[in-house]
PDB file of N, CA and C in Angstrom:
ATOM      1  N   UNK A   1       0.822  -1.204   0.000  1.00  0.00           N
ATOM      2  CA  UNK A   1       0.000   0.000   0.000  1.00  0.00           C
ATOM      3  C   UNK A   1       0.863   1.264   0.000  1.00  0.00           C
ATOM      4  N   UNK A   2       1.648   0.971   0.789  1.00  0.00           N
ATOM      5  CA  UNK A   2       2.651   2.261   0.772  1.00  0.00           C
ATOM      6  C   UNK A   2       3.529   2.913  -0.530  1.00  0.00           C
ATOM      7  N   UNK A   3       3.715   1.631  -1.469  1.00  0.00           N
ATOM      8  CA  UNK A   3       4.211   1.764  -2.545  1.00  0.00           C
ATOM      9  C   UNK A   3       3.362   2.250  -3.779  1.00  0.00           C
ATOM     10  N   UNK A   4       2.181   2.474  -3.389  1.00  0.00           N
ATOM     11  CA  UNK A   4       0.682   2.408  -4.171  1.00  0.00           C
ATOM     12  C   UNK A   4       0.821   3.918  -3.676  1.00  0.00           C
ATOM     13  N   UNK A   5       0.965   4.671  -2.563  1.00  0.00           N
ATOM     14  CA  UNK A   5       1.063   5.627  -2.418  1.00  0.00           C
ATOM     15  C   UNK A   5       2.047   6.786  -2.800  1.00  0.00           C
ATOM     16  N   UNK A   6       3.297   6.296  -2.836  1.00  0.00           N
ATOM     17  CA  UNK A   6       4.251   6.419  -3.703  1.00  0.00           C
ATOM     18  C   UNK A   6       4.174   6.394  -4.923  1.00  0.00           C
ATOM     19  N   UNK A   7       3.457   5.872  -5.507  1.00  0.00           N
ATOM     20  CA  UNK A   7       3.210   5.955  -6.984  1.00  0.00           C
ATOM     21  C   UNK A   7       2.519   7.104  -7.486  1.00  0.00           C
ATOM     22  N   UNK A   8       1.283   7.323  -6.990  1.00  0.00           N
ATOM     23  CA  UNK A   8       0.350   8.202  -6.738  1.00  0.00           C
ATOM     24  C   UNK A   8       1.119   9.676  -6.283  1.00  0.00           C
ATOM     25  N   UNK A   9       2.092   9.877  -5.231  1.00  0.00           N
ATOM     26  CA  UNK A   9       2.446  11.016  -5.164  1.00  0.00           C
ATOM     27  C   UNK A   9       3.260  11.559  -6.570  1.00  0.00           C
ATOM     28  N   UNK A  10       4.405  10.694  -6.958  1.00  0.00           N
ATOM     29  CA  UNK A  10       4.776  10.461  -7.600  1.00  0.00           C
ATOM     30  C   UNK A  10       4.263  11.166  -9.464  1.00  0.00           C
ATOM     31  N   UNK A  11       2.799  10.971  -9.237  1.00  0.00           N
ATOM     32  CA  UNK A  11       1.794  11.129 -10.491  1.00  0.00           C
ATOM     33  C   UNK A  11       1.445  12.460 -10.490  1.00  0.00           C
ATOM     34  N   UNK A  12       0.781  12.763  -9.055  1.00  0.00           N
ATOM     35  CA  UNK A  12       0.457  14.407  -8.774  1.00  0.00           C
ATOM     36  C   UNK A  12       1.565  15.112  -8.948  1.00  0.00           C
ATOM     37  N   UNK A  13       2.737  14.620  -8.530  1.00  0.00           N
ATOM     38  CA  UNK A  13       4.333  16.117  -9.143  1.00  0.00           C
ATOM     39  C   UNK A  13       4.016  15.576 -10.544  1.00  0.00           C
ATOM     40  N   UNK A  14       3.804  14.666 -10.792  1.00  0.00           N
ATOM     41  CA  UNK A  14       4.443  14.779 -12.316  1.00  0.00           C
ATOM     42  C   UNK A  14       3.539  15.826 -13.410  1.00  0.00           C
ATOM     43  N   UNK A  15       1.996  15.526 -12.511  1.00  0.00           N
ATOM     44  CA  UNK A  15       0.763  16.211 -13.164  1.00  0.00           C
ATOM     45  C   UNK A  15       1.022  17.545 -13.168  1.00  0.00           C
ATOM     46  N   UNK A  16       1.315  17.929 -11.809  1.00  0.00           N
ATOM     47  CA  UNK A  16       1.783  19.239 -11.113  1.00  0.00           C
ATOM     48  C   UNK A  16       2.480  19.842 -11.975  1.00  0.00           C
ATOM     49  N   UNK A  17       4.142  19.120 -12.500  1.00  0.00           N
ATOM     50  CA  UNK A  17       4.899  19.560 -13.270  1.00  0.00           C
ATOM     51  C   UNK A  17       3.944  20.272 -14.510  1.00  0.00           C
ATOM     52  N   UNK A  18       3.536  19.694 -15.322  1.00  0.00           N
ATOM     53  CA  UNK A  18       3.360  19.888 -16.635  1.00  0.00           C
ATOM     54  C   UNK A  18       2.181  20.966 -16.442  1.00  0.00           C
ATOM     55  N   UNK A  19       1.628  21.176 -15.689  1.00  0.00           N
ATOM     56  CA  UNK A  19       0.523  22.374 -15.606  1.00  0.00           C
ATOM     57  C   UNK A  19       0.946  23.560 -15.043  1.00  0.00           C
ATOM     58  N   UNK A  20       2.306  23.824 -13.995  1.00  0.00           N
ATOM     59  CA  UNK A  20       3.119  24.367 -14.140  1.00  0.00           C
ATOM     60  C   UNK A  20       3.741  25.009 -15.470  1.00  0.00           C
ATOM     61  N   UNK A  21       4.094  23.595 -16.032  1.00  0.00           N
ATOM     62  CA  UNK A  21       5.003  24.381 -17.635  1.00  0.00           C
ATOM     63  C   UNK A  21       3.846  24.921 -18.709  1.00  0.00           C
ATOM     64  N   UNK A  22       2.860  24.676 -18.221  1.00  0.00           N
ATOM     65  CA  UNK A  22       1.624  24.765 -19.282  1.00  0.00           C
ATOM     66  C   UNK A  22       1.425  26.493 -18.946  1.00  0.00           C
ATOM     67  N   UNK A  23       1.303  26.514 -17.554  1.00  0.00           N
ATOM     68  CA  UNK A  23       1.147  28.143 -17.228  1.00  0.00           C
ATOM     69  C   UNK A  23       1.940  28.965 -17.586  1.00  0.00           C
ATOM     70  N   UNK A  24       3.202  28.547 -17.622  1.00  0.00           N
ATOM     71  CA  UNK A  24       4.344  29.243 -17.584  1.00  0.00           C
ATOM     72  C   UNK A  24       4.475  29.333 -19.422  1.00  0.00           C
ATOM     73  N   UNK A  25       4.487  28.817 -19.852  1.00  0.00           N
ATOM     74  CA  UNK A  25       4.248  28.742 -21.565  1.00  0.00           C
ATOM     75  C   UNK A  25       3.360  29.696 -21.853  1.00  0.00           C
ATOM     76  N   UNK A  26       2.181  29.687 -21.541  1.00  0.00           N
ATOM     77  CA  UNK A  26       1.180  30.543 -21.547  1.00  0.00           C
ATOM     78  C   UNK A  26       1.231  32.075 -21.278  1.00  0.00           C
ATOM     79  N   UNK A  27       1.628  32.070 -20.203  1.00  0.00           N
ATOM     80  CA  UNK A  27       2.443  33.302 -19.677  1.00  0.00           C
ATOM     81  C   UNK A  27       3.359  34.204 -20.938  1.00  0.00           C
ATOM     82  N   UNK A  28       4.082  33.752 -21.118  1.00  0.00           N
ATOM     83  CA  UNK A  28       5.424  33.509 -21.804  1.00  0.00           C
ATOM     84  C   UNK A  28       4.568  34.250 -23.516  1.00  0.00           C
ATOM     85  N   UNK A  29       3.158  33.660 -23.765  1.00  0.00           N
ATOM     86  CA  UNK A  29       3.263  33.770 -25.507  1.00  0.00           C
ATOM     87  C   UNK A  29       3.718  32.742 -26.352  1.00  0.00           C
ATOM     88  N   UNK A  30       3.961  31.302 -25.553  1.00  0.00           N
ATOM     89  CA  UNK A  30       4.485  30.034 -26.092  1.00  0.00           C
ATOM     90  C   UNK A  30       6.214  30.329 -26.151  1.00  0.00           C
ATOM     91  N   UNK A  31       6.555  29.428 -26.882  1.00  0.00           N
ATOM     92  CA  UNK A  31       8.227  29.470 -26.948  1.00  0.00           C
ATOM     93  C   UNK A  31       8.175  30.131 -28.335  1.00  0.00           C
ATOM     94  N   UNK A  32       9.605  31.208 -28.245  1.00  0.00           N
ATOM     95  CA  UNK A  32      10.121  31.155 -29.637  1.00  0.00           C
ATOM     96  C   UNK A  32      11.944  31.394 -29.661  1.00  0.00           C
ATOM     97  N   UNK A  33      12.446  31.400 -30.190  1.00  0.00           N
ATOM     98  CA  UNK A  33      13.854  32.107 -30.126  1.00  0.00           C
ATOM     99  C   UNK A  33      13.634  33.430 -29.378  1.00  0.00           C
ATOM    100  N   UNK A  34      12.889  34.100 -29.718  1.00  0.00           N
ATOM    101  CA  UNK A  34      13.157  35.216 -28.920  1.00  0.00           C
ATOM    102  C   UNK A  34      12.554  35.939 -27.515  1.00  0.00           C
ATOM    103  N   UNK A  35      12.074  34.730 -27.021  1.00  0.00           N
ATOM    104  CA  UNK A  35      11.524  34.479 -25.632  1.00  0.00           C
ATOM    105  C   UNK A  35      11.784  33.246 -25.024  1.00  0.00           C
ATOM    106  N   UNK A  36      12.811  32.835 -25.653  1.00  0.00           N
ATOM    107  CA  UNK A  36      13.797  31.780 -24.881  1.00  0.00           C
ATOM    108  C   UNK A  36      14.107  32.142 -23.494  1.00  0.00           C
ATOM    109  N   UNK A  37      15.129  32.590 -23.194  1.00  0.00           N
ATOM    110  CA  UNK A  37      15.632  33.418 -21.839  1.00  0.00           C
ATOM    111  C   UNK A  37      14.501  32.762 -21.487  1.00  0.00           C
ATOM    112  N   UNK A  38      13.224  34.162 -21.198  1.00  0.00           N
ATOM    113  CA  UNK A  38      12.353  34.639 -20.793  1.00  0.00           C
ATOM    114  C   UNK A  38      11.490  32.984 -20.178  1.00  0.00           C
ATOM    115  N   UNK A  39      11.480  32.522 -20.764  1.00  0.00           N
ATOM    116  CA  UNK A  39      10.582  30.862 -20.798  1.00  0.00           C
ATOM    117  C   UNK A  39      11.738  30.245 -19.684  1.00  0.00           C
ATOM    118  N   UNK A  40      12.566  30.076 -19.969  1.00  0.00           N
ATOM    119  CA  UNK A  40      13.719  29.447 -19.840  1.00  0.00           C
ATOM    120  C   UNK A  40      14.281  29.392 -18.090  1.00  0.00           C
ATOM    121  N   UNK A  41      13.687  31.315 -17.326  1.00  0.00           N
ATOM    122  CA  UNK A  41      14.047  31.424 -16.014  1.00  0.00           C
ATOM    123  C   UNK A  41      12.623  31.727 -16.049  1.00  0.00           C
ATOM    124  N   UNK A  42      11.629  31.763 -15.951  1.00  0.00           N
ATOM    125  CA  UNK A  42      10.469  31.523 -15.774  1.00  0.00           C
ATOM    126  C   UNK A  42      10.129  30.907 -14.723  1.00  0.00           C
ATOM    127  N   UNK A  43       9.576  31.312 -13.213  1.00  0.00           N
ATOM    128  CA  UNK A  43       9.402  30.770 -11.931  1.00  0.00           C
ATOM    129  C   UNK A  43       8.425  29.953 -12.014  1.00  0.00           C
ATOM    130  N   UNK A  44       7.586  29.735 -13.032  1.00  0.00           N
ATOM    131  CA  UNK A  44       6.647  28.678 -13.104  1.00  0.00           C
ATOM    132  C   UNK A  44       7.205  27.557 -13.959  1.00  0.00           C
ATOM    133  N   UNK A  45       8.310  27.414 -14.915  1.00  0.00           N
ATOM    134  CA  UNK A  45       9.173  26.909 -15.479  1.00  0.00           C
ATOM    135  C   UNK A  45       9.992  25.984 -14.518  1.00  0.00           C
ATOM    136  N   UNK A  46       9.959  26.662 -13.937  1.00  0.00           N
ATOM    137  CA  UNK A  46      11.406  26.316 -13.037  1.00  0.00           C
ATOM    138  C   UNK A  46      10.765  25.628 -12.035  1.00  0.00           C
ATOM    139  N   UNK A  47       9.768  26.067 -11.276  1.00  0.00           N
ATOM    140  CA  UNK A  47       9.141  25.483 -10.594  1.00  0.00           C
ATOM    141  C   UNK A  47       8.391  23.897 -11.020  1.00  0.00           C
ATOM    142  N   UNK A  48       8.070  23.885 -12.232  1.00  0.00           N
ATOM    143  CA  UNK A  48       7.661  22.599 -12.585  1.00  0.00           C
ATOM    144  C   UNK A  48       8.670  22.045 -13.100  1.00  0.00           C
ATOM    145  N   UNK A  49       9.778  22.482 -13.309  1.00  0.00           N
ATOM    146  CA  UNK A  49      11.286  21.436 -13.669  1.00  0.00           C
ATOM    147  C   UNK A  49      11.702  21.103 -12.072  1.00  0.00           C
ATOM    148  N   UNK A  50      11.559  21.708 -11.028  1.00  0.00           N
ATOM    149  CA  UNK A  50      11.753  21.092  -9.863  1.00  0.00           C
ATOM    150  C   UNK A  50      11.143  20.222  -9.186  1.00  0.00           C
ATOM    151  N   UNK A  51       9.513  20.001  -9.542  1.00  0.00           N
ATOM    152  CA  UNK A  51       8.462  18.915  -9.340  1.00  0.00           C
ATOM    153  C   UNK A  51       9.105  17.623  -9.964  1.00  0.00           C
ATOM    154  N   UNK A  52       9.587  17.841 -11.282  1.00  0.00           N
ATOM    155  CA  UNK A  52      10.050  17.045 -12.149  1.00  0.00           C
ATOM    156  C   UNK A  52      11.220  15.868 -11.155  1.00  0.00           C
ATOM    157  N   UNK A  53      12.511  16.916 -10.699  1.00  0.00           N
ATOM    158  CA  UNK A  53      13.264  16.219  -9.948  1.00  0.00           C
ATOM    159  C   UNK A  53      12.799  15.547  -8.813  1.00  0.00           C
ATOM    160  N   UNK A  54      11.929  15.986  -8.188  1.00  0.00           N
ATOM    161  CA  UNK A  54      11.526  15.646  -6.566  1.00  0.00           C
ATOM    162  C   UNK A  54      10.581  13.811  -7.151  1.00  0.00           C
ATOM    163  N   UNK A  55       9.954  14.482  -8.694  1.00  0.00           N
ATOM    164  CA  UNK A  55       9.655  12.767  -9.247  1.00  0.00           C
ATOM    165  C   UNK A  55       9.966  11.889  -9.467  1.00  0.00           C
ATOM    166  N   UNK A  56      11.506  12.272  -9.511  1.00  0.00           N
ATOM    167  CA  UNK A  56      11.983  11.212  -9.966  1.00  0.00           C
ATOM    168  C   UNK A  56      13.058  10.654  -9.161  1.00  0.00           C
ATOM    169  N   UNK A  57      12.922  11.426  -7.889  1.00  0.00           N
ATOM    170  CA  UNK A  57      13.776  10.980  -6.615  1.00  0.00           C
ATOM    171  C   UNK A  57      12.911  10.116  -5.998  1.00  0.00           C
ATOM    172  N   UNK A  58      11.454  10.361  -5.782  1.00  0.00           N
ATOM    173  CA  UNK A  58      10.446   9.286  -5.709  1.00  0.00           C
ATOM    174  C   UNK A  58      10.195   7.981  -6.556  1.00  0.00           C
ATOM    175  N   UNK A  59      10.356   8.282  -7.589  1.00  0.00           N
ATOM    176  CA  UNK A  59      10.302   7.518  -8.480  1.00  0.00           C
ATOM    177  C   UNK A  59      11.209   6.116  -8.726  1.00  0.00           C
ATOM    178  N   UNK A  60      12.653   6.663  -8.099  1.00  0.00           N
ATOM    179  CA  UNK A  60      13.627   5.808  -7.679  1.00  0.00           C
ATOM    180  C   UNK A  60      13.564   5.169  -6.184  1.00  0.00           C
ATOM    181  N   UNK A  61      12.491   5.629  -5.126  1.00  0.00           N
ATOM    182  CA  UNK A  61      12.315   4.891  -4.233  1.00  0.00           C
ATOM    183  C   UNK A  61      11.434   3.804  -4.899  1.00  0.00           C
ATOM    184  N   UNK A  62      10.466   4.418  -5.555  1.00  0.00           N
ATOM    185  CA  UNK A  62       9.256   3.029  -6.130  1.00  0.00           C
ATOM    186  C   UNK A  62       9.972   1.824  -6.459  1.00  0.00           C
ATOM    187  N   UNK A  63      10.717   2.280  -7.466  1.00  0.00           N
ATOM    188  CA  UNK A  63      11.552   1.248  -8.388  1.00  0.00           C
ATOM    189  C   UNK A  63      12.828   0.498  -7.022  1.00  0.00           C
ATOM    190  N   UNK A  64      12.785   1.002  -6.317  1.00  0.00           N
ATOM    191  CA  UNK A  64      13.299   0.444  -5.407  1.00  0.00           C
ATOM    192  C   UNK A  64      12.770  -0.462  -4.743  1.00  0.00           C
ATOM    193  N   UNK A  65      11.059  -0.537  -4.581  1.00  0.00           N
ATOM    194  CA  UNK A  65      10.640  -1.382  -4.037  1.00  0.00           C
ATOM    195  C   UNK A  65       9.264  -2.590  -4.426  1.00  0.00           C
ATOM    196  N   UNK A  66       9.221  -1.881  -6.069  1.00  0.00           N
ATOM    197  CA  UNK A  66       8.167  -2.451  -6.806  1.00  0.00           C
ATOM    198  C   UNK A  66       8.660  -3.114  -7.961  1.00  0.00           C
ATOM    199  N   UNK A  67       8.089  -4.155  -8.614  1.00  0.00           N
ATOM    200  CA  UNK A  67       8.370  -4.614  -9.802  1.00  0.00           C
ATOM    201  C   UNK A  67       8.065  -3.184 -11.213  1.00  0.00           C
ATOM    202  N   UNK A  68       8.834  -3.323 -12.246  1.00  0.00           N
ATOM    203  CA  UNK A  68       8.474  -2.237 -12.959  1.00  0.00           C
ATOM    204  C   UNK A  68       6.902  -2.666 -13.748  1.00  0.00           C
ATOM    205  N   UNK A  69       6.898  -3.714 -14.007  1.00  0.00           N
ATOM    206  CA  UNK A  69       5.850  -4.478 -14.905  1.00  0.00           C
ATOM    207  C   UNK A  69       4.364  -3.895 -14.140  1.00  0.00           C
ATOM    208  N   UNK A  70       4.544  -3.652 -12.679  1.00  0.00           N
ATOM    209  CA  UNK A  70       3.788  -2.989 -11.807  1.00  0.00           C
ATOM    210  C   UNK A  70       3.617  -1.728 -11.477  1.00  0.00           C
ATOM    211  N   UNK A  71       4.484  -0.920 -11.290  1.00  0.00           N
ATOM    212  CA  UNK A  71       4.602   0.376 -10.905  1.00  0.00           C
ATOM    213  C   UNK A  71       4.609   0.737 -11.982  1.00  0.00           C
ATOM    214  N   UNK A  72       4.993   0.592 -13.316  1.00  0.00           N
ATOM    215  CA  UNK A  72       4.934   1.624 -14.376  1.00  0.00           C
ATOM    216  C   UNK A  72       3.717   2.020 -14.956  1.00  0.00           C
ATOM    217  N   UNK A  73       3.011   1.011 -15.308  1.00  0.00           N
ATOM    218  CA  UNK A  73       1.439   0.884 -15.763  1.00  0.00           C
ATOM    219  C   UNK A  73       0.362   2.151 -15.085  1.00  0.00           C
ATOM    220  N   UNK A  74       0.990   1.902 -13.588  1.00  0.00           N
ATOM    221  CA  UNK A  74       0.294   2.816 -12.480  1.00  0.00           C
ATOM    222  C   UNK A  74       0.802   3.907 -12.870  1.00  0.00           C
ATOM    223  N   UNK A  75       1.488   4.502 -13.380  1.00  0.00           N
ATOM    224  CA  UNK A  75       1.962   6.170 -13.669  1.00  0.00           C
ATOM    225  C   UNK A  75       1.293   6.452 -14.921  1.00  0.00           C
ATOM    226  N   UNK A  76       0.459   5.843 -15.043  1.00  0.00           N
ATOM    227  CA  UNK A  76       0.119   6.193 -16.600  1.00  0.00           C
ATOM    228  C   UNK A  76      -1.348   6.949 -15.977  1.00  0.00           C
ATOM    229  N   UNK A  77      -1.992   6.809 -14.985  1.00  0.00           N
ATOM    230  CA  UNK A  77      -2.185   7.649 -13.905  1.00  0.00           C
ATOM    231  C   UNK A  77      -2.491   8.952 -14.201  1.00  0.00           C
ATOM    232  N   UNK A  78      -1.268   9.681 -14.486  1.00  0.00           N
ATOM    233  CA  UNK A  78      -0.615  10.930 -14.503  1.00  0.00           C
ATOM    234  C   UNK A  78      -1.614  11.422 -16.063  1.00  0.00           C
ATOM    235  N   UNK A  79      -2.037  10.260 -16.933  1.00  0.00           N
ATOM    236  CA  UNK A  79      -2.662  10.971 -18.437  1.00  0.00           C
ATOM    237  C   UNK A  79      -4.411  11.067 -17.643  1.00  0.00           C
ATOM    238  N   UNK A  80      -4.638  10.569 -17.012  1.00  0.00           N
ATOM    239  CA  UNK A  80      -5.593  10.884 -16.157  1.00  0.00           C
ATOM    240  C   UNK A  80      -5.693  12.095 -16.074  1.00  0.00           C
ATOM    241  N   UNK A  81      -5.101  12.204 -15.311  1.00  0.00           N
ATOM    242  CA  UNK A  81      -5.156  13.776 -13.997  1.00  0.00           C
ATOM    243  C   UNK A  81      -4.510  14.626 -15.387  1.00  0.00           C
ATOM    244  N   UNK A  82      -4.031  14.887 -16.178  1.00  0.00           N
ATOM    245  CA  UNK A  82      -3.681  15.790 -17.420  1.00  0.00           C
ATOM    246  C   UNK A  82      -5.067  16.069 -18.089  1.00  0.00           C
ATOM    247  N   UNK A  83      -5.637  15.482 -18.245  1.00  0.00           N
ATOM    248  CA  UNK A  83      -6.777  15.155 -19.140  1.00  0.00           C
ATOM    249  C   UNK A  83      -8.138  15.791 -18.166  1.00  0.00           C
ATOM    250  N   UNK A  84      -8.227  15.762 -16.785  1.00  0.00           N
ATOM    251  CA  UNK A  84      -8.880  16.328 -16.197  1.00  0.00           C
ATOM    252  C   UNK A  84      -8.637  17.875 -15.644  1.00  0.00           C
ATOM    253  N   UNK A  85      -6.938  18.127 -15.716  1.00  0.00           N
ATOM    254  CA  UNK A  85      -6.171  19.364 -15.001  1.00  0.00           C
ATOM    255  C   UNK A  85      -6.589  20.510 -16.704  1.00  0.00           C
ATOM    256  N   UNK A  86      -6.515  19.722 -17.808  1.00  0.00           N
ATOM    257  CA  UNK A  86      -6.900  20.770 -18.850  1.00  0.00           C
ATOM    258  C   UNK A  86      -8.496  21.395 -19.008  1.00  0.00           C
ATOM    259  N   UNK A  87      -9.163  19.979 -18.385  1.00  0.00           N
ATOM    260  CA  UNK A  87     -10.336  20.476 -17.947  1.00  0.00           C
ATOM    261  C   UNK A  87     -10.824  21.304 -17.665  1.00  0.00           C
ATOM    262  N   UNK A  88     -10.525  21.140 -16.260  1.00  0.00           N
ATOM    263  CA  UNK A  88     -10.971  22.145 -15.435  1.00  0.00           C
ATOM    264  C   UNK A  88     -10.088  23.191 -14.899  1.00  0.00           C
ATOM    265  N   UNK A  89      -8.938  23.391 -15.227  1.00  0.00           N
ATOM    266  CA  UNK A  89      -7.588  24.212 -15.161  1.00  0.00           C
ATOM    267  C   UNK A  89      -7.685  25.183 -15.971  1.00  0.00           C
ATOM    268  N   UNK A  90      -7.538  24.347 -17.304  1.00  0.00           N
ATOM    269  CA  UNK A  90      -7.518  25.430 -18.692  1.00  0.00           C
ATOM    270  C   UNK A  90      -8.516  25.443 -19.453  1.00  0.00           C
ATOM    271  N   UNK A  91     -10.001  24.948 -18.718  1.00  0.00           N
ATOM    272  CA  UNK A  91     -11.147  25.004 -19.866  1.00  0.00           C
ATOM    273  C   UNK A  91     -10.975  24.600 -21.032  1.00  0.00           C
ATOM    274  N   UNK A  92     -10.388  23.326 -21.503  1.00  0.00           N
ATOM    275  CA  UNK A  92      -9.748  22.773 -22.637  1.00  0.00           C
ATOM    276  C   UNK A  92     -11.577  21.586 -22.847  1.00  0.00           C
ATOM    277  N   UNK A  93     -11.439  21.856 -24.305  1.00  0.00           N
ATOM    278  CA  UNK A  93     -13.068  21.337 -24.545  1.00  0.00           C
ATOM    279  C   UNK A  93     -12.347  19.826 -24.721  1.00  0.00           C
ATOM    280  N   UNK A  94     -13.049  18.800 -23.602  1.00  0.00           N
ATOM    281  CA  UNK A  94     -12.056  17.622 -24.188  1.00  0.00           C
ATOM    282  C   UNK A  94     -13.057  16.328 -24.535  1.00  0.00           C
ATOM    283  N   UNK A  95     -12.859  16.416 -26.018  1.00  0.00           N
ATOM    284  CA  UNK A  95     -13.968  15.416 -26.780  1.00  0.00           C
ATOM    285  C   UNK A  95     -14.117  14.267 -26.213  1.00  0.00           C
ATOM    286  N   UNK A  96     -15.654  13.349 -26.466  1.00  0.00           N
ATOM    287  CA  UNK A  96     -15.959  12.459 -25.555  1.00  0.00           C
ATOM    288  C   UNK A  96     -15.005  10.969 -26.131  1.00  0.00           C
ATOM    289  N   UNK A  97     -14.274  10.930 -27.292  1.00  0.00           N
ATOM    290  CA  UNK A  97     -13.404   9.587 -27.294  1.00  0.00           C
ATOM    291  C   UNK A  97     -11.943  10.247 -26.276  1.00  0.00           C
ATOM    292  N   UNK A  98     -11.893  10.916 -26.330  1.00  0.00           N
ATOM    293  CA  UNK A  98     -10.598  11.527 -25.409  1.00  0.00           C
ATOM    294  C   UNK A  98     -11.070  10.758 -23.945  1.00  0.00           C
ATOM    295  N   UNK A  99     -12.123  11.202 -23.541  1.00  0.00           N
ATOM    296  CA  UNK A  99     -12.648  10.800 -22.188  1.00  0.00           C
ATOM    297  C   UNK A  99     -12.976   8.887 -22.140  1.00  0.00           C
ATOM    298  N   UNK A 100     -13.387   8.736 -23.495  1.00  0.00           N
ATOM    299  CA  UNK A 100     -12.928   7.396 -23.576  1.00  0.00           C
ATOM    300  C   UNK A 100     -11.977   6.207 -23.294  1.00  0.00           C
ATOM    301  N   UNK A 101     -10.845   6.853 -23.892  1.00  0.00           N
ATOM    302  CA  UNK A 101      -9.831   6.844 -23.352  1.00  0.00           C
ATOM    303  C   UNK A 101      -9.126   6.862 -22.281  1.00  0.00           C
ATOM    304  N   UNK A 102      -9.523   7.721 -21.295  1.00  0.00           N
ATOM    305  CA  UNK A 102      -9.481   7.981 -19.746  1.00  0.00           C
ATOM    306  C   UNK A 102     -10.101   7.223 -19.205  1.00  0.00           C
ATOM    307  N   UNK A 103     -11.104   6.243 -19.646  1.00  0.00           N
ATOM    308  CA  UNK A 103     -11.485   5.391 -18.976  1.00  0.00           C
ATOM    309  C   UNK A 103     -10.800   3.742 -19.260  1.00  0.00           C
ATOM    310  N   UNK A 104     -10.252   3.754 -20.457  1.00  0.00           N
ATOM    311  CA  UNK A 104      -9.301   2.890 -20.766  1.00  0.00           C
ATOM    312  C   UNK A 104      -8.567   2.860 -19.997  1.00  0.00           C
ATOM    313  N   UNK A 105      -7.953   3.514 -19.052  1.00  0.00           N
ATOM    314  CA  UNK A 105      -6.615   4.370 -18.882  1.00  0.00           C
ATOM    315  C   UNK A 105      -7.107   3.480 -17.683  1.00  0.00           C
ATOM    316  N   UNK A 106      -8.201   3.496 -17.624  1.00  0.00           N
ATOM    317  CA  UNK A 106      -8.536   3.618 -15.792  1.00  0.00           C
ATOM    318  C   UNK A 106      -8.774   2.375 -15.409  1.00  0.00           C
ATOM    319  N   UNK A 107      -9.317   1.414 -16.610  1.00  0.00           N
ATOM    320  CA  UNK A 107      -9.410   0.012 -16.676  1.00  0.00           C
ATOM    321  C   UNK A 107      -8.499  -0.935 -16.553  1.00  0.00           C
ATOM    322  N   UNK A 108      -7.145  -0.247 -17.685  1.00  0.00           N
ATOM    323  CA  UNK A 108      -5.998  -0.659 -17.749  1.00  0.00           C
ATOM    324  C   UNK A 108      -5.755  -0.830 -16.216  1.00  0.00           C
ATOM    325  N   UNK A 109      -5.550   0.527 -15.570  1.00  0.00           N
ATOM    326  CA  UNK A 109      -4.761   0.470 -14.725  1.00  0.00           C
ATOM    327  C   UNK A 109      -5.238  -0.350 -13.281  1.00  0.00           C
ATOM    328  N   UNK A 110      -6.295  -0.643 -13.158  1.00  0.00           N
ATOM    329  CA  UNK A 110      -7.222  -1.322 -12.405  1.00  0.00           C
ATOM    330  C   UNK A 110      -7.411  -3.017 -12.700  1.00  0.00           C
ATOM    331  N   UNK A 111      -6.647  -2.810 -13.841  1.00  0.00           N
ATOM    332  CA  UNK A 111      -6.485  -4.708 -14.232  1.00  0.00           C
ATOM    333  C   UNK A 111      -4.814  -4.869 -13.492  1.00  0.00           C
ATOM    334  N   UNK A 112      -4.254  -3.863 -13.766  1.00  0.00           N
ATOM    335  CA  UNK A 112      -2.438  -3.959 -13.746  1.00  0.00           C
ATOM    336  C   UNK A 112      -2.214  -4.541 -11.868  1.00  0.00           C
ATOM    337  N   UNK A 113      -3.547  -3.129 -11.030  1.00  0.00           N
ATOM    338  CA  UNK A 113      -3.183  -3.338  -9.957  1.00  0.00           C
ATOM    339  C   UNK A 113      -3.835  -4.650  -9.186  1.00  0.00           C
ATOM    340  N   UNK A 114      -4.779  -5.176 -10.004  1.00  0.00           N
ATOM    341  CA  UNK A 114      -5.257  -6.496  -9.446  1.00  0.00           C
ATOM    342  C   UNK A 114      -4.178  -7.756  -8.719  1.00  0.00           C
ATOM    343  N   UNK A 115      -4.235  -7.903  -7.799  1.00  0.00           N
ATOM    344  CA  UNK A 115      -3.252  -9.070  -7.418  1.00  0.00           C
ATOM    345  C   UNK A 115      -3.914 -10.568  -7.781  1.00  0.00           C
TER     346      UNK A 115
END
């Protein structure tokens, strides 16, 4: 269970991360050459490149204590919570095979964790 929890934290930085870089992009006017820099030290940038590390310092406890054939399946998790964070985050219109999908996601991952 504990490793189930670990996984899961694991998913929220990672989710965390990318809605971070999503803001910070946004912010920004998207990337170009000439708002490189600018993107680049970006405190919401930076801040979700540091979620990033703290994931994958977790990430190496998991794998420390889970089979990968197991724990990896479970991070897929993370297209979940993306798919709901554009939602309701960024008002992103998200078509009903998309949500389909998310339930694939959810099946998958609910067969993986079956013992």
């Amino acid at each position: 269970m504990k490793t189930v929890l670990l996984i899961l934290f694991n998913v929220v930085l990672l989710t965390s991360g990318q809605i971070l870089w999503k803001m910070g992009l946004e912010r920004a006017g998207g990337i170009s050459v000439e708002n490189m820099t600018r993107v680049i030290f970006s405190p919401l940038i930076l801040a979700g490149l540091a979620l990033y590390v703290v994931a994958t310092v977790v990430w190496f406890v998991v794998l420390s204590r889970a089979d990968l054939s197991f724990a990896y399946p479970l991070q897929s998790t993370a297209y979940v919570l993306g798919v709901i964070a554009a939602w309701l985050i960024f008002k992103e219109i998200v078509p009903p095979t998309r949500w389909l999908g998310v339930a694939v996601i959810i099946a998958g991952v609910a067969l993986v964790s079956y013992k």
